[in-house]
Protein backbone atom coordinates (compact mmCIF):
# COMPACT_ATOMS: atom_id res chain seq x y z
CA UNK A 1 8.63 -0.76 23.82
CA UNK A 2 7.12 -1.50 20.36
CA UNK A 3 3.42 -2.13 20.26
CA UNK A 4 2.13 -4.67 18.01
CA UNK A 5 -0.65 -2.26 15.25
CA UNK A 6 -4.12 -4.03 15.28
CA UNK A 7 -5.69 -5.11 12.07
CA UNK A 8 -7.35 -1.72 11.78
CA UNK A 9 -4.21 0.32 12.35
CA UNK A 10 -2.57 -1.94 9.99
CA UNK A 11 -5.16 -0.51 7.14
CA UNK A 12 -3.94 2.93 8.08
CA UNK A 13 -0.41 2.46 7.65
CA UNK A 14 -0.81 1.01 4.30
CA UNK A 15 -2.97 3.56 3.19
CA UNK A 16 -0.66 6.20 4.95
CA UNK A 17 2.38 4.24 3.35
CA UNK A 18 0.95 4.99 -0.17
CA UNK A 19 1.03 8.66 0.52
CA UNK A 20 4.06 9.25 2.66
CA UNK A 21 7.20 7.53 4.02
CA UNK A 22 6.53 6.12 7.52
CA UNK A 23 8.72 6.67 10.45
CA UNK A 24 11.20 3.28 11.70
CA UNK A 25 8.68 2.36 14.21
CA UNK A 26 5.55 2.26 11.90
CA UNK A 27 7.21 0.27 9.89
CA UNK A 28 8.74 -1.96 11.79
CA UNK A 29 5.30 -2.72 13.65
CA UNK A 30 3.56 -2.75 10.00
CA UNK A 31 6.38 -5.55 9.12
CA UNK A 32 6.01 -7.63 12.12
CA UNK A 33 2.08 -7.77 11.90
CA UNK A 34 1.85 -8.63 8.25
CA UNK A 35 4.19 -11.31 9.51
CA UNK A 36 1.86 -12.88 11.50
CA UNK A 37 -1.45 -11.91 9.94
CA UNK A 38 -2.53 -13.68 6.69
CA UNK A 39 -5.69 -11.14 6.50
CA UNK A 40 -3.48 -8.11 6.27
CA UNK A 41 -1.16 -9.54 4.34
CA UNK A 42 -3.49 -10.18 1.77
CA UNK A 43 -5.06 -6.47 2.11
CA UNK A 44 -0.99 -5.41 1.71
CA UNK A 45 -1.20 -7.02 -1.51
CA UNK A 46 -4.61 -5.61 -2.76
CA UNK A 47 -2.73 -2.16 -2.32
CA UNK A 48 -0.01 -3.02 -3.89
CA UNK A 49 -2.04 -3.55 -7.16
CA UNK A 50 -3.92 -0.50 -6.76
CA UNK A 51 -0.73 1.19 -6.33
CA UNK A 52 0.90 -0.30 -9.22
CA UNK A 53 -2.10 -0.17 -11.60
CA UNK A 54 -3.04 3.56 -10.63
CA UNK A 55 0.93 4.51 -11.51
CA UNK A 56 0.36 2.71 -14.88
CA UNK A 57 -2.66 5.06 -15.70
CA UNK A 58 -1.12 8.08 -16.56
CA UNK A 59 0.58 6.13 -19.80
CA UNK A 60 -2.45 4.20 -20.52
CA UNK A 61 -4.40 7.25 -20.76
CA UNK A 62 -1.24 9.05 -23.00
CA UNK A 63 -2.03 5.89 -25.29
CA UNK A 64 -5.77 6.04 -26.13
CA UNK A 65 -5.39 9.92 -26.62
CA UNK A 66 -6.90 12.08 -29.79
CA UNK A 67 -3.09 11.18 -30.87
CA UNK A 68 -3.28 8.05 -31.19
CA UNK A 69 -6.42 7.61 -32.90
């Protein structure tokens, strides 16, 4: 039986999710709360942008080096 993640293990997932593939269930419990709850959803989004902004570091950083001065 599938138990629905609280709030709080909701945080961990996405924060696990940035590091690591979760198993079918994780997932699957991590898609049917953000369903229902507008609070996490929001916090899914907020890592999202971190996530997408820290990957776009590396090349921002390339771009400002001694190089390119």
């Amino acid at each position: 039986m599938l138990m629905m993640p609280t709030c709080k293990d909701v945080s961990k997932l996405l924060s696990d999710r940035l590091d690591q593939r979760l198993g079918r269930m994780d997932t699957l419990g991590l898609r049917l709360h953000l369903a229902m709850c507008n609070a996490c959803s929001q916090v899914a989004r907020q890592f999202e942008l971190l996530r997408k902004g820290t990957a776009e570091l590396p090349r921002a950083q390339d771009s400002t080096g001694p190089e390119s001065k």
